[in-house]
Protein backbone atom coordinates (compact mmCIF):
# COMPACT_ATOMS: atom_id res chain seq x y z
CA UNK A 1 22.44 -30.23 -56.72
CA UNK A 2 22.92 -27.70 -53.49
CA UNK A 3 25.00 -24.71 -54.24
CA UNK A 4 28.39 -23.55 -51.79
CA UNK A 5 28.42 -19.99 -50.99
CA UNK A 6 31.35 -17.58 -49.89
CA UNK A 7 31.16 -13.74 -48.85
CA UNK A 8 34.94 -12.65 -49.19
CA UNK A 9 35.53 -8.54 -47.33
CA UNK A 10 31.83 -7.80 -49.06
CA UNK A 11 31.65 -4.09 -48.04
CA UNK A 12 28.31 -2.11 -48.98
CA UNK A 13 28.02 1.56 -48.88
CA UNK A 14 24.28 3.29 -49.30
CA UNK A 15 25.58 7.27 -50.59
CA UNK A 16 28.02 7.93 -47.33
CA UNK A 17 27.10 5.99 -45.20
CA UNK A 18 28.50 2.24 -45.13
CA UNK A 19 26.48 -0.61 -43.68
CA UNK A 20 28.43 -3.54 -44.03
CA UNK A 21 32.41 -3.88 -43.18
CA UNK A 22 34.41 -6.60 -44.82
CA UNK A 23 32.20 -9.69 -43.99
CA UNK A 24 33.37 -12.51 -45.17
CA UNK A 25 32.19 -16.30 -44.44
CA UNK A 26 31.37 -19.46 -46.16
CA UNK A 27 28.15 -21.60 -46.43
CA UNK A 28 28.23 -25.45 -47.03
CA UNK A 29 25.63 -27.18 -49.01
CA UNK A 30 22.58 -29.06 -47.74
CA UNK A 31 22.63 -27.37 -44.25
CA UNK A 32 20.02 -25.07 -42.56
CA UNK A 33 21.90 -21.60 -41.23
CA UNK A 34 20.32 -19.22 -38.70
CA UNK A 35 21.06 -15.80 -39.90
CA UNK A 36 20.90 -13.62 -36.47
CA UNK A 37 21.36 -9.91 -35.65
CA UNK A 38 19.95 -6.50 -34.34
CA UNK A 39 17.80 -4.81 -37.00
CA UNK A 40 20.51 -2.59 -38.63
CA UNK A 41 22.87 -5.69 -38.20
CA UNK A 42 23.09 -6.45 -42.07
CA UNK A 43 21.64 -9.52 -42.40
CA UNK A 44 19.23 -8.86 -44.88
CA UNK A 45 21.35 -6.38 -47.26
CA UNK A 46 24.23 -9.06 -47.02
CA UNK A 47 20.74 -11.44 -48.70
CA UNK A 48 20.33 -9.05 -51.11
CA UNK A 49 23.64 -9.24 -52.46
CA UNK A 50 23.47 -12.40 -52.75
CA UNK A 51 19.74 -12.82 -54.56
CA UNK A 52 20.67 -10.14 -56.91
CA UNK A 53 18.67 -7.28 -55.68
CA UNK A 54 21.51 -5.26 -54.17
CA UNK A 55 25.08 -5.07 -55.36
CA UNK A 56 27.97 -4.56 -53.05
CA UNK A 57 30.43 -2.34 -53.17
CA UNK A 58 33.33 -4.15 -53.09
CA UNK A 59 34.56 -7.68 -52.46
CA UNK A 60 33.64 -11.31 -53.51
CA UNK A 61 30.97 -13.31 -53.76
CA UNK A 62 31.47 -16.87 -54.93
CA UNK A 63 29.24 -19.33 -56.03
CA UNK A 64 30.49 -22.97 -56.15
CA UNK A 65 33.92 -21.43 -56.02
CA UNK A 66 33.37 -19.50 -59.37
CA UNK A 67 32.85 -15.37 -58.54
CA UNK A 68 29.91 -14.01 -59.69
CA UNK A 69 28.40 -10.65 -59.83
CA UNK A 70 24.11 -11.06 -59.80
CA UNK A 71 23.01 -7.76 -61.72
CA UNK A 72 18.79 -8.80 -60.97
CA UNK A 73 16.91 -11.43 -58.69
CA UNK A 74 16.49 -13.28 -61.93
CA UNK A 75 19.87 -13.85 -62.91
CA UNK A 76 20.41 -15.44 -59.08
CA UNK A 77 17.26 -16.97 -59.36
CA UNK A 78 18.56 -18.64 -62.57
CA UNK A 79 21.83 -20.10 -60.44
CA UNK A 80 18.66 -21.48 -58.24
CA UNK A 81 19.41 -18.75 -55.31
CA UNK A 82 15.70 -17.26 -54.22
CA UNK A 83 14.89 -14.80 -51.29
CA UNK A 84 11.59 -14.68 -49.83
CA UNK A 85 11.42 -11.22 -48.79
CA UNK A 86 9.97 -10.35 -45.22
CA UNK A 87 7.53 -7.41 -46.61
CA UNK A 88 5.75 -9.81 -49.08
CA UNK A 89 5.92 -9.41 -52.98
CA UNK A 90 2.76 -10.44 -54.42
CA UNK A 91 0.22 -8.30 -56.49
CA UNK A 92 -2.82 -8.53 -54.43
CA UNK A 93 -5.49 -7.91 -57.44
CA UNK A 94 -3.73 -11.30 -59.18
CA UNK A 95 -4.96 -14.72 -58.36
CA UNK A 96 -2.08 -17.25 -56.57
CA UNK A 97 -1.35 -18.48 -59.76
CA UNK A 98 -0.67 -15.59 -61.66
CA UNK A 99 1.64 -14.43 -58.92
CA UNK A 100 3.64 -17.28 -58.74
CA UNK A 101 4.24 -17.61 -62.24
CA UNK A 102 4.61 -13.48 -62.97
CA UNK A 103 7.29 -13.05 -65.28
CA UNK A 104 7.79 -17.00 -65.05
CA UNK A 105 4.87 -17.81 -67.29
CA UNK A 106 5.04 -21.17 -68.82
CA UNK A 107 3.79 -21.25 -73.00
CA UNK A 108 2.73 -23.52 -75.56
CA UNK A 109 3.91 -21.97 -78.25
CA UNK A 110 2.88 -18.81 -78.42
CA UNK A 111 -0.14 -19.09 -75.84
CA UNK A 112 0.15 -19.21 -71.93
CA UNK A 113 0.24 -23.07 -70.70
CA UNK A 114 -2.64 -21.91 -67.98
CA UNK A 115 -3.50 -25.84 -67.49
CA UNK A 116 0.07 -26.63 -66.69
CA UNK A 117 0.84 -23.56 -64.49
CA UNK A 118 -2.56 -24.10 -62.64
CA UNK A 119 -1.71 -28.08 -61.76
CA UNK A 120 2.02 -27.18 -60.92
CA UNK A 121 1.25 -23.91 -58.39
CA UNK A 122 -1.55 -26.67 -56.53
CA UNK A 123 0.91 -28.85 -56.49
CA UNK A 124 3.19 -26.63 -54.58
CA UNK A 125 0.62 -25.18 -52.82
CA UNK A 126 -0.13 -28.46 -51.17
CA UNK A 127 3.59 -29.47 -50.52
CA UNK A 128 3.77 -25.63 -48.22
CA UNK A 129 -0.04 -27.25 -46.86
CA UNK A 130 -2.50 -24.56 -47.87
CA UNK A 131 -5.81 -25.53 -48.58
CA UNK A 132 -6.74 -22.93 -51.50
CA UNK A 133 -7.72 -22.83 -54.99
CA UNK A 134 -4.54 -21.31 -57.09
CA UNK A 135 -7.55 -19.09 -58.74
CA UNK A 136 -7.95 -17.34 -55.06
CA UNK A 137 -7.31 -13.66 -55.64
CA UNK A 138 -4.38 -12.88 -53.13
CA UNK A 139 -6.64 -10.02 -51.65
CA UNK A 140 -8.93 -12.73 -49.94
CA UNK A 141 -5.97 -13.96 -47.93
CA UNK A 142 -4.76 -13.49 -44.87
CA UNK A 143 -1.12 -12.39 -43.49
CA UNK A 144 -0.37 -16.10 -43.10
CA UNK A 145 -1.35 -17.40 -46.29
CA UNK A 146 0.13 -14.74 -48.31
CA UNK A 147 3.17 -16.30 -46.55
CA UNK A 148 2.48 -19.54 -47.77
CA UNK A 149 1.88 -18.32 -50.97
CA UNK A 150 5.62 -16.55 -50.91
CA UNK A 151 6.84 -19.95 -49.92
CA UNK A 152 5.08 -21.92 -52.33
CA UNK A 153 6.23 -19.18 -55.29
CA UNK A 154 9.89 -19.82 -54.02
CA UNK A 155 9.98 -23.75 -54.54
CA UNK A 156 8.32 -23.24 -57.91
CA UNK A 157 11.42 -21.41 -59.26
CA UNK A 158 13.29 -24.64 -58.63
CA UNK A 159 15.51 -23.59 -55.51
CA UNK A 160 18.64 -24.80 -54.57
CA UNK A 161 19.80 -22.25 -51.55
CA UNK A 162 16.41 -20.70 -50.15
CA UNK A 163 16.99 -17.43 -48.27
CA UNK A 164 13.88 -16.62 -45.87
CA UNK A 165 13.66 -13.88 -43.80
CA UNK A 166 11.24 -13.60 -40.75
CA UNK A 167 9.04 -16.42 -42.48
CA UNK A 168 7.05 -17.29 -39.33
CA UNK A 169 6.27 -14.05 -38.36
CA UNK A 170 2.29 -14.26 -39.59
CA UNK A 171 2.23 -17.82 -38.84
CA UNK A 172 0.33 -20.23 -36.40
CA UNK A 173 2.31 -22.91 -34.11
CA UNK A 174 0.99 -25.85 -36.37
CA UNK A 175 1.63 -23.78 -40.15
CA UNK A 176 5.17 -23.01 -38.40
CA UNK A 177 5.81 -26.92 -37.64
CA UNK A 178 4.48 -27.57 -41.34
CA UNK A 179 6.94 -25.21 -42.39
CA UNK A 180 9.44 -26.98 -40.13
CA UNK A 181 8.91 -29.82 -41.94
CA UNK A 182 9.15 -28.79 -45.39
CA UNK A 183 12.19 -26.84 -44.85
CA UNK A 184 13.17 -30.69 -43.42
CA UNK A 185 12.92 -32.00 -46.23
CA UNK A 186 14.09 -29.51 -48.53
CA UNK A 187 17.17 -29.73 -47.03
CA UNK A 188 17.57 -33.73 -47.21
CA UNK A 189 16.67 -32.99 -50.89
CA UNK A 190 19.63 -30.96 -50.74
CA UNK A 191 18.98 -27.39 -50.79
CA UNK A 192 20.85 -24.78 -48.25
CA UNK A 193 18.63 -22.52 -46.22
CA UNK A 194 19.38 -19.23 -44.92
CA UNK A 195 16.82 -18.57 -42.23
CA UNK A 196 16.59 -15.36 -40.84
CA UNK A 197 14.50 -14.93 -37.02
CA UNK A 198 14.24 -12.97 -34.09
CA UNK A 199 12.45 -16.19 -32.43
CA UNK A 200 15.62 -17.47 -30.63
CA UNK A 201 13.83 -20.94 -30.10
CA UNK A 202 13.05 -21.37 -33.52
CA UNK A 203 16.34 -20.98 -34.90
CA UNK A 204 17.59 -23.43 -32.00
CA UNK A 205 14.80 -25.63 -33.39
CA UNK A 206 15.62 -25.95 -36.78
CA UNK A 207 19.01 -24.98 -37.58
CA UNK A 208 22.15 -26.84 -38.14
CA UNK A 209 24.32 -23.77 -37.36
CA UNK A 210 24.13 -19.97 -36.30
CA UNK A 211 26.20 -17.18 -37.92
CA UNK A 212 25.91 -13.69 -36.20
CA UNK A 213 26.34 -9.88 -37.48
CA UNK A 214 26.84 -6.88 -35.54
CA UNK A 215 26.80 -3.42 -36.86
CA UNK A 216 27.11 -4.71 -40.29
CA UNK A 217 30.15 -7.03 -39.77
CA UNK A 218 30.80 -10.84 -38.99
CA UNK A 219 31.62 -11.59 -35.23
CA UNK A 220 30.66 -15.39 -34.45
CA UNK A 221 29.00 -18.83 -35.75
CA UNK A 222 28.64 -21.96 -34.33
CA UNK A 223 27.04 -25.33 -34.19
CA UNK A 224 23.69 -24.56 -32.92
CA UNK A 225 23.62 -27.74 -30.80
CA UNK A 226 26.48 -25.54 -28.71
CA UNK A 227 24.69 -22.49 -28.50
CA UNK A 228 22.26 -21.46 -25.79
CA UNK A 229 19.37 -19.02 -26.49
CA UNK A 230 21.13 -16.32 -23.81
CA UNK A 231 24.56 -17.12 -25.73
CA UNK A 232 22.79 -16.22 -29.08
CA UNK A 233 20.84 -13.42 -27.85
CA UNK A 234 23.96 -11.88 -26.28
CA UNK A 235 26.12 -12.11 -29.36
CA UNK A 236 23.55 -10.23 -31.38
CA UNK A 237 23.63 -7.56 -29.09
CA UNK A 238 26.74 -7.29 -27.62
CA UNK A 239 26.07 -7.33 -23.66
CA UNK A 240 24.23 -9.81 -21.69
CA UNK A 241 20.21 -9.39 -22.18
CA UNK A 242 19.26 -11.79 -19.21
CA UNK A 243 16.60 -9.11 -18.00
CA UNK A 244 14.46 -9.29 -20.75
CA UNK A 245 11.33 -8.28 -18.76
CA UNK A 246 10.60 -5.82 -16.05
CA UNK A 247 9.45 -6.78 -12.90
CA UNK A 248 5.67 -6.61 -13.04
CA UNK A 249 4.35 -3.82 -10.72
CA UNK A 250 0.22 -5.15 -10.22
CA UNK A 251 -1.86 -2.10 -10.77
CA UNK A 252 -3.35 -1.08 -7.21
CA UNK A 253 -6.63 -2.94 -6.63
CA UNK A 254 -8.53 0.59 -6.19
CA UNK A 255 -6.96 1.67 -9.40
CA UNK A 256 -10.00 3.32 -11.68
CA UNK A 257 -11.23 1.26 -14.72
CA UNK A 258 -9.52 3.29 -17.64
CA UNK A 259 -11.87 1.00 -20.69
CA UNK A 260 -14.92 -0.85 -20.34
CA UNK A 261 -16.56 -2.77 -23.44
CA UNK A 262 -19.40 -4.35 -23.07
CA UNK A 263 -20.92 -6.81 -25.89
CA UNK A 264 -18.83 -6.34 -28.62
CA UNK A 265 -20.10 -7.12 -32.38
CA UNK A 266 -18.25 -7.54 -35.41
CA UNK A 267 -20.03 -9.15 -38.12
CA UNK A 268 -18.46 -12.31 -39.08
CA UNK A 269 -15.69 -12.12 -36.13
CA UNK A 270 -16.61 -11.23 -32.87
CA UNK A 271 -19.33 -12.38 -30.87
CA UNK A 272 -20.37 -10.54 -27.65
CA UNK A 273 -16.79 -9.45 -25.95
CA UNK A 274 -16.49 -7.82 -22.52
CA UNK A 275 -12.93 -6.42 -20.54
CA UNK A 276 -12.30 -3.85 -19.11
CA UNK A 277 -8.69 -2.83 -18.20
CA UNK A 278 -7.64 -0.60 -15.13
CA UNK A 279 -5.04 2.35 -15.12
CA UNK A 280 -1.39 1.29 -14.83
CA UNK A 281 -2.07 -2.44 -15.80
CA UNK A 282 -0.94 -4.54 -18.80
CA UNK A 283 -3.91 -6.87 -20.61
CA UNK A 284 -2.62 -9.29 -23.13
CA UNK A 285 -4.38 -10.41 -25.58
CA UNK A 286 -3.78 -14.14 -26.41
CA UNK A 287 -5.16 -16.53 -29.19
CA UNK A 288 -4.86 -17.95 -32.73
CA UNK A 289 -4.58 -16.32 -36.21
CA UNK A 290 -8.34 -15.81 -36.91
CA UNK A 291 -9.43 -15.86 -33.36
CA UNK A 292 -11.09 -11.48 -33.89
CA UNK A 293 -8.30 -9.99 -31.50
CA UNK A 294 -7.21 -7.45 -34.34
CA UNK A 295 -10.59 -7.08 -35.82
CA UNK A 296 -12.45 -6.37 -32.18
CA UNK A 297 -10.03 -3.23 -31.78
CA UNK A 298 -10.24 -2.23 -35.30
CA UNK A 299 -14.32 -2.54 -34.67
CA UNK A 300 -13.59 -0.26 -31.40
CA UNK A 301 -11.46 1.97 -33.32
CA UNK A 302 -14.02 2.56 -36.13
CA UNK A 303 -11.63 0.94 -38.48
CA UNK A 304 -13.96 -1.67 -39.23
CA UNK A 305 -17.99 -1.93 -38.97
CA UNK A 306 -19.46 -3.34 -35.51
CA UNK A 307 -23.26 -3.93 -34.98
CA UNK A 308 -23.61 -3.69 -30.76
CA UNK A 309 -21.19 -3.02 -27.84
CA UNK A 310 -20.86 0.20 -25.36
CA UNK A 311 -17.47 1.52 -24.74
CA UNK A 312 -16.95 3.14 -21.99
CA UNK A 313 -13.42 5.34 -21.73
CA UNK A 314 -12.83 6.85 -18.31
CA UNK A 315 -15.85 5.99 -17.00
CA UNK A 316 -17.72 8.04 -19.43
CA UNK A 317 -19.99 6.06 -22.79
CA UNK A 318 -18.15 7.32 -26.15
CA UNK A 319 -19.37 7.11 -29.42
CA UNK A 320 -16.11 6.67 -31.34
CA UNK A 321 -16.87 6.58 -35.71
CA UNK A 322 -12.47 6.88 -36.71
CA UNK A 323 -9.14 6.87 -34.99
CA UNK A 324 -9.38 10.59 -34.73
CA UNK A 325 -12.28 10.38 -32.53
CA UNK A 326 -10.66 7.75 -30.03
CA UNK A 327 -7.44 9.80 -29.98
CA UNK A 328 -8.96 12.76 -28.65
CA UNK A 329 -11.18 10.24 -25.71
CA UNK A 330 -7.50 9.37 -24.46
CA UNK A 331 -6.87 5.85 -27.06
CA UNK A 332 -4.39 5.02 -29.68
CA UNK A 333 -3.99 2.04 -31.31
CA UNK A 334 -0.75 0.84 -33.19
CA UNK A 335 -1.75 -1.76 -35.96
CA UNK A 336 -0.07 -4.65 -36.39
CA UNK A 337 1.11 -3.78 -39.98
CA UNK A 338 3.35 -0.64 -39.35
CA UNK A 339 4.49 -0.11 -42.76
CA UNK A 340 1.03 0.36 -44.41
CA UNK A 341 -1.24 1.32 -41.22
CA UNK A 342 0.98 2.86 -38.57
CA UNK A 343 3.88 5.05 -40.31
CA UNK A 344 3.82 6.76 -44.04
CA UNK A 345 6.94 5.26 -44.93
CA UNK A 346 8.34 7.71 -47.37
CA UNK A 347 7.96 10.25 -45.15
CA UNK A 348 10.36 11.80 -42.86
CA UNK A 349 10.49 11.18 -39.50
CA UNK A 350 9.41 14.61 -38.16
CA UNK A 351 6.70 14.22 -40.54
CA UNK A 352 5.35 11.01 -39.54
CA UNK A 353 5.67 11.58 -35.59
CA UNK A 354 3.81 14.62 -35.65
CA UNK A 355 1.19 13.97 -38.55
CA UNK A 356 -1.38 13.01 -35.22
CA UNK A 357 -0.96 16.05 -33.37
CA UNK A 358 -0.63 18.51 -36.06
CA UNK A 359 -2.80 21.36 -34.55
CA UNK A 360 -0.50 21.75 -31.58
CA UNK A 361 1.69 22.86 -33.90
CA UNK A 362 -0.06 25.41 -36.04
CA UNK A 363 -0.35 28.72 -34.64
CA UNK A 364 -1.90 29.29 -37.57
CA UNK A 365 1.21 28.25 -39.59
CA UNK A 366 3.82 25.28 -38.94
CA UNK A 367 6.14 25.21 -36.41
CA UNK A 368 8.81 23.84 -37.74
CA UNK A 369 11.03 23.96 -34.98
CA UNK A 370 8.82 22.92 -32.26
CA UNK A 371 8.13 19.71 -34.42
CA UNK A 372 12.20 18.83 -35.13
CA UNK A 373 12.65 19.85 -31.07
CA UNK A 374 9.81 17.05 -30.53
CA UNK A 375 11.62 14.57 -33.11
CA UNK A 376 14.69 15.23 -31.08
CA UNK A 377 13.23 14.13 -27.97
CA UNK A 378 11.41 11.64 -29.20
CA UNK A 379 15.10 9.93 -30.53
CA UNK A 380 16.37 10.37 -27.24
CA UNK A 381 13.11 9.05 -25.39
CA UNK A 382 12.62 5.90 -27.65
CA UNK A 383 16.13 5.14 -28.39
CA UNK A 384 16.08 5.49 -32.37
CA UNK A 385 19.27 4.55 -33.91
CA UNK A 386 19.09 7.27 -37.33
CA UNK A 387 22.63 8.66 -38.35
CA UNK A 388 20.54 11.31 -40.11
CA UNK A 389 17.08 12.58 -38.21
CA UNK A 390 16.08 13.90 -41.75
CA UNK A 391 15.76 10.73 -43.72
CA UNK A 392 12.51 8.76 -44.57
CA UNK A 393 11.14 6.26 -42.37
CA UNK A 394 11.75 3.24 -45.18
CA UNK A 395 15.04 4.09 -44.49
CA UNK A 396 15.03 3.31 -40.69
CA UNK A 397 15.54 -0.82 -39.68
CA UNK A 398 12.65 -2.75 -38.91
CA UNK A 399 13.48 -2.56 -35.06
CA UNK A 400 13.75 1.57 -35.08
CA UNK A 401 10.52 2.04 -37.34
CA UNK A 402 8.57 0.23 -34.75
CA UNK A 403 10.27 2.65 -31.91
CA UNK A 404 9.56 5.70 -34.41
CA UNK A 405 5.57 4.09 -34.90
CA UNK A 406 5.46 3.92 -30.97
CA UNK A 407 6.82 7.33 -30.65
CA UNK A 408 3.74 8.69 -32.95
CA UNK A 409 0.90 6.87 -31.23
CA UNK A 410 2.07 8.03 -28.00
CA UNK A 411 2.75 11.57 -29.13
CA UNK A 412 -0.54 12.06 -28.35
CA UNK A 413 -0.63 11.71 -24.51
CA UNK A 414 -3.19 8.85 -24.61
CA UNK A 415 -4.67 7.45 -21.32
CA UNK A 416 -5.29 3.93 -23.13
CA UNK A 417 -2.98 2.51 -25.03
CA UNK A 418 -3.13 -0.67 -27.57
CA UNK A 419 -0.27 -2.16 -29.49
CA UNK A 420 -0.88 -5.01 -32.06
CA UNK A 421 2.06 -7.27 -32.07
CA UNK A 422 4.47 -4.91 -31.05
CA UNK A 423 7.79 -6.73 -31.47
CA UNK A 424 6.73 -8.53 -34.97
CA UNK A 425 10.23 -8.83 -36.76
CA UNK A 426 11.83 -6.55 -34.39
CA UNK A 427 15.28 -7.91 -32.71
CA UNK A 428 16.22 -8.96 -29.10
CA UNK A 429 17.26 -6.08 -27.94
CA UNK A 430 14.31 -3.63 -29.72
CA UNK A 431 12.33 -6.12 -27.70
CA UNK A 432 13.48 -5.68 -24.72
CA UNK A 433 13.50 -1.43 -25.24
CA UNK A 434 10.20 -2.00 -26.09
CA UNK A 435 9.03 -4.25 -22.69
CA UNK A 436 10.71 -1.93 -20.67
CA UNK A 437 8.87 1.01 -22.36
CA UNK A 438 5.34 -1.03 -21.71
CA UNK A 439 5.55 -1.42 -17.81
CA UNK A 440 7.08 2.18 -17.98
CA UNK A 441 3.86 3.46 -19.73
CA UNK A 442 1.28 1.34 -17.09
CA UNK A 443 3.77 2.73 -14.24
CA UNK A 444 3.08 6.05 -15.86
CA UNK A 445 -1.01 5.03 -14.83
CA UNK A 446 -1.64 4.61 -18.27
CA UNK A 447 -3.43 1.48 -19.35
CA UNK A 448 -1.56 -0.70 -21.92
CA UNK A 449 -3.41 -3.62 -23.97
CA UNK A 450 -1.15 -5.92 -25.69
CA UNK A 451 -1.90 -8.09 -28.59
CA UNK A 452 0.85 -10.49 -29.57
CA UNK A 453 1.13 -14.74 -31.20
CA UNK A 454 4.25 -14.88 -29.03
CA UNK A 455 3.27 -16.78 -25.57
CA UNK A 456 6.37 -15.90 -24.14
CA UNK A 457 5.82 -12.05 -24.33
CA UNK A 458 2.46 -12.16 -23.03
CA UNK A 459 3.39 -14.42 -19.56
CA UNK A 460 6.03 -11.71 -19.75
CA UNK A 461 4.47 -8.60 -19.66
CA UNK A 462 1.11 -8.94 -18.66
CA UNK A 463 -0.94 -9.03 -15.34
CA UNK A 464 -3.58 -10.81 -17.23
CA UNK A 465 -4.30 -11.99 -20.43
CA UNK A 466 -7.77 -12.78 -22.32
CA UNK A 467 -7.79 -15.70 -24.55
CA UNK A 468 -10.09 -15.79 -27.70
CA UNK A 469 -11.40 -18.36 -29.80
CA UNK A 470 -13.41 -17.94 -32.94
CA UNK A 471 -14.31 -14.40 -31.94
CA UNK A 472 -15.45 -15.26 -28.47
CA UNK A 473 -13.34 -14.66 -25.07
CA UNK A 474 -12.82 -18.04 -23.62
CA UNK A 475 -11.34 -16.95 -20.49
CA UNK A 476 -9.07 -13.88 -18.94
CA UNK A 477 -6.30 -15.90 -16.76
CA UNK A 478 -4.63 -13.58 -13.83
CA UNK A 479 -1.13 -13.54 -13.01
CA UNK A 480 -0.87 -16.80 -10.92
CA UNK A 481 -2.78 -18.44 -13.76
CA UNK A 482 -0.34 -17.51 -16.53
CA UNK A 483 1.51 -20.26 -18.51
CA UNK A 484 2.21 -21.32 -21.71
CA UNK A 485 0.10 -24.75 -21.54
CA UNK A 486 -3.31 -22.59 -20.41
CA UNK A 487 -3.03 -20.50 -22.75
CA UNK A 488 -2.58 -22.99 -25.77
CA UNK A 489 -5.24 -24.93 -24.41
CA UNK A 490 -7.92 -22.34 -23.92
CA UNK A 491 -6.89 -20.63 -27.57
CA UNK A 492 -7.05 -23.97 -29.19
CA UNK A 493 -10.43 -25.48 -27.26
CA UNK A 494 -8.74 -27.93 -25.45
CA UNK A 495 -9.09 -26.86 -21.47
């Protein structure tokens, strides 16, 4: 049985500071809504009301025309409401089992039913179409099967509206059609989906209808059918967003090689890479999850063990062992995963933009004043959005904690630059800051390298990109080369 939902003037307040203004709207059962909004919008607190992990402040949510007030996840999850969260919830040290049934455990009689949960979560885990054991620890999975497994854990508490937020962001083409196809079929089974996205054709893909927040209140929603991509991405932001990219500026054909690698090892994911990238151009990075991209720059980093390759930075051979060492040859590189790898969440931002560059301000003590000067610059530079520059970084949306992680890695002055999916989960118009901030850096003469899964962004902002497969380059394709159906087919073998 699907569930009807209605938000009636919900206002939220977090201490002074308000972040959602009287939205109300209704949802019908059995249909598939895009959520859509800047970071910051409210989307995902308005969620949290409803799944029970926030409350609001005032108004009225109804469920199946009765009001109810959720004081936990598990009293919604009881009504058969369930949010699968876009930072993922799962113990890593616990097998796939044992998370999906944590604090779920089925018993006979006083003992755990392990036979029953262990046949249930496979049976699960092969409707969402991954191929593991449900004894896998969760450690020895990657991004985009920890998102299956969030997926899988959702339908096994029986859900009847299904909230997910960013779900594709880890995932392949293919798992994001399999998803596609579930969510399909969930909903002819009945069950309402929320589905929050940044990927404009997605949610024109799969939705029945669009809903849009600004600045934390309701403005529009529509039948998607009605509703072009510029339409959406407009309402979201409130101007027209038609220039998403720059015009690309081709570095000058004299312009100095700024990195050189040269037979690249990683045990067990690269074999033998060479590039090289030249000062003021952008090199993307294309190919599949799995393909090495992320694990050949953590290898060049010293983030990660590699067994041959000469780097060359400059022109010069460097021998880097840690970040550290490749920030002071002139690179940075901003990891895909900014909450655990690129920013220290709970701390401030000062704190966090400076942490890299902390002896130019000790003289022998702190400057304090130099660093909240730099912080205030940096705001101004990056366009953060912070009411209060003194707050932690959790604190800051998704969108503005990627500006704030951008801001640190550049603090440094770097000559090479590399950014791992730089606009994962980040909204249209962070996007487009953030584009415009990439051809600014290679106009600068700096030399950018761009990792990303979206096609789109690469054909975008690059003046070549280098497609890998299984840990090998397959090809580097130059500007006149660029489009989507070369890239897919050198990533997936099929040139």
């Amino acid at each position: 049985m699907s569930l009807s939902i209605r938000f009636d003037d919900i206002r939220k307040d977090f201490g002074p500071v308000r972040v959602l203004h009287g939205v109300s709207f209704d949802l019908a059962p059995g249909r598939i809504y895009g959520l859509l909004g800047e970071n910051g919008a409210g989307k995902s607190t308005l969620m949290k009301i409803l799944a029970g992990y926030e409350s609001a402040t005032e108004g009225t949510l109804s469920v199946d025309g009765t009001a109810q007030h959720f004081t936990s996840s598990r009293d919604a999850e009881a009504a058969g409401i369930v949010l699968i969260h876009q930072e993922f919830n799962l113990a890593d040290h616990l097998s796939i089992v044992e998370n999906m049934y944590l604090g779920h455990e089925k018993k006979r009689g006083w003992l755990l039913d392990e036979g029953a949960m262990r046949k249930e979560a496979a049976r699960y885990l092969e409707q969402v179409g991954l191929k593991k054991s449900p004894d896998t620890q969760v450690r020895n999975l990657i991004v985009a099967e920890k998102q299956m497994v969030e997926i899988a854990k959702a339908l096994s508490r029986r859900a009847r509206f299904l909230i997910m937020d960013e779900p594709t962001a880890t995932l392949t083409p293919s798992e994001t059609e399999r998803l596609f196809t579930l969510m399909l079929k969930l909903k002819a089974d009945g069950v309402t989906i929320v589905y929050i996205s940044h990927k404009l054709d997605e949610v024109e893909h799969i939705t029945d209808e669009v809903i849009v927040m600004r600045d934390g209140r309701f403005v529009a929603r529509g039948e998607t059918s009605s509703l072009a991509r510029q339409q959406m991405a407009n309402l979201m932001v409130g101007r027209d967003v038609s220039d998403m990219f720059p015009d690309k500026t081709p570095p000058a054909p004299n312009a100095p090689i700024a990195m050189r690698v040269d037979g690249l090892v990683v045990p067990g994911w690269v074999e033998s890479l060479s590039f090289e990238v030249r000062a003021g151009e952008v090199l993307g990075f294309a190919g599949l999850v799995g393909a090495g991209r992320t694990e050949a720059f953590e290898a060049i980093l010293g983030l990660r063990k590699r067994t041959a390759g000469r780097i060359e930075l400059a022109g010069r051979a460097v021998d880097i062992h840690n970040p550290l060492d490749a920030m002071r040859h002139g690179l940075t590189y901003l990891s895909e995963d900014r909450k655990n790898k690129a920013l220290h969440v709970n701390l401030n931002l000062q704190d966090n933009l400076t942490l890299m560059t902390l002896d130019r301000y000790t003289h022998p003590l702190l400057d304090v004043k130099a660093e909240r000067a730099a912080l205030k610059a940096g705001i101004a530079e990056f366009g953060i959005r912070t009411g209060d520059p003194s707050i932690k970084a959790r604190m800051l949306s998704g969108g503005n904690q990627q500006k704030l992680a951008l801001a640190k890695f550049l603090h440094p002055d770097p000559n090479v630059i590399v950014l791992d999916e730089p606009t994962r989960g980040v909204d249209v118009g962070a996007k487009r800051d953030i584009y415009f901030l990439v051809h600014r850096l290679a106009a600068q003469g700096r030399a950018v390298i761009v990792i990303s899964s979206e096609l789109i962004e690469l054909i975008g902002l690059c003046h070549r990109v280098a497609v890998m497969r299984t840990g090998r380059l397959q090809t580097t394709l130059t500007l006149d080369q660029l489009t989507e159906e070369e890239l897919i087919a050198h990533a997936t073998g099929t040139h």
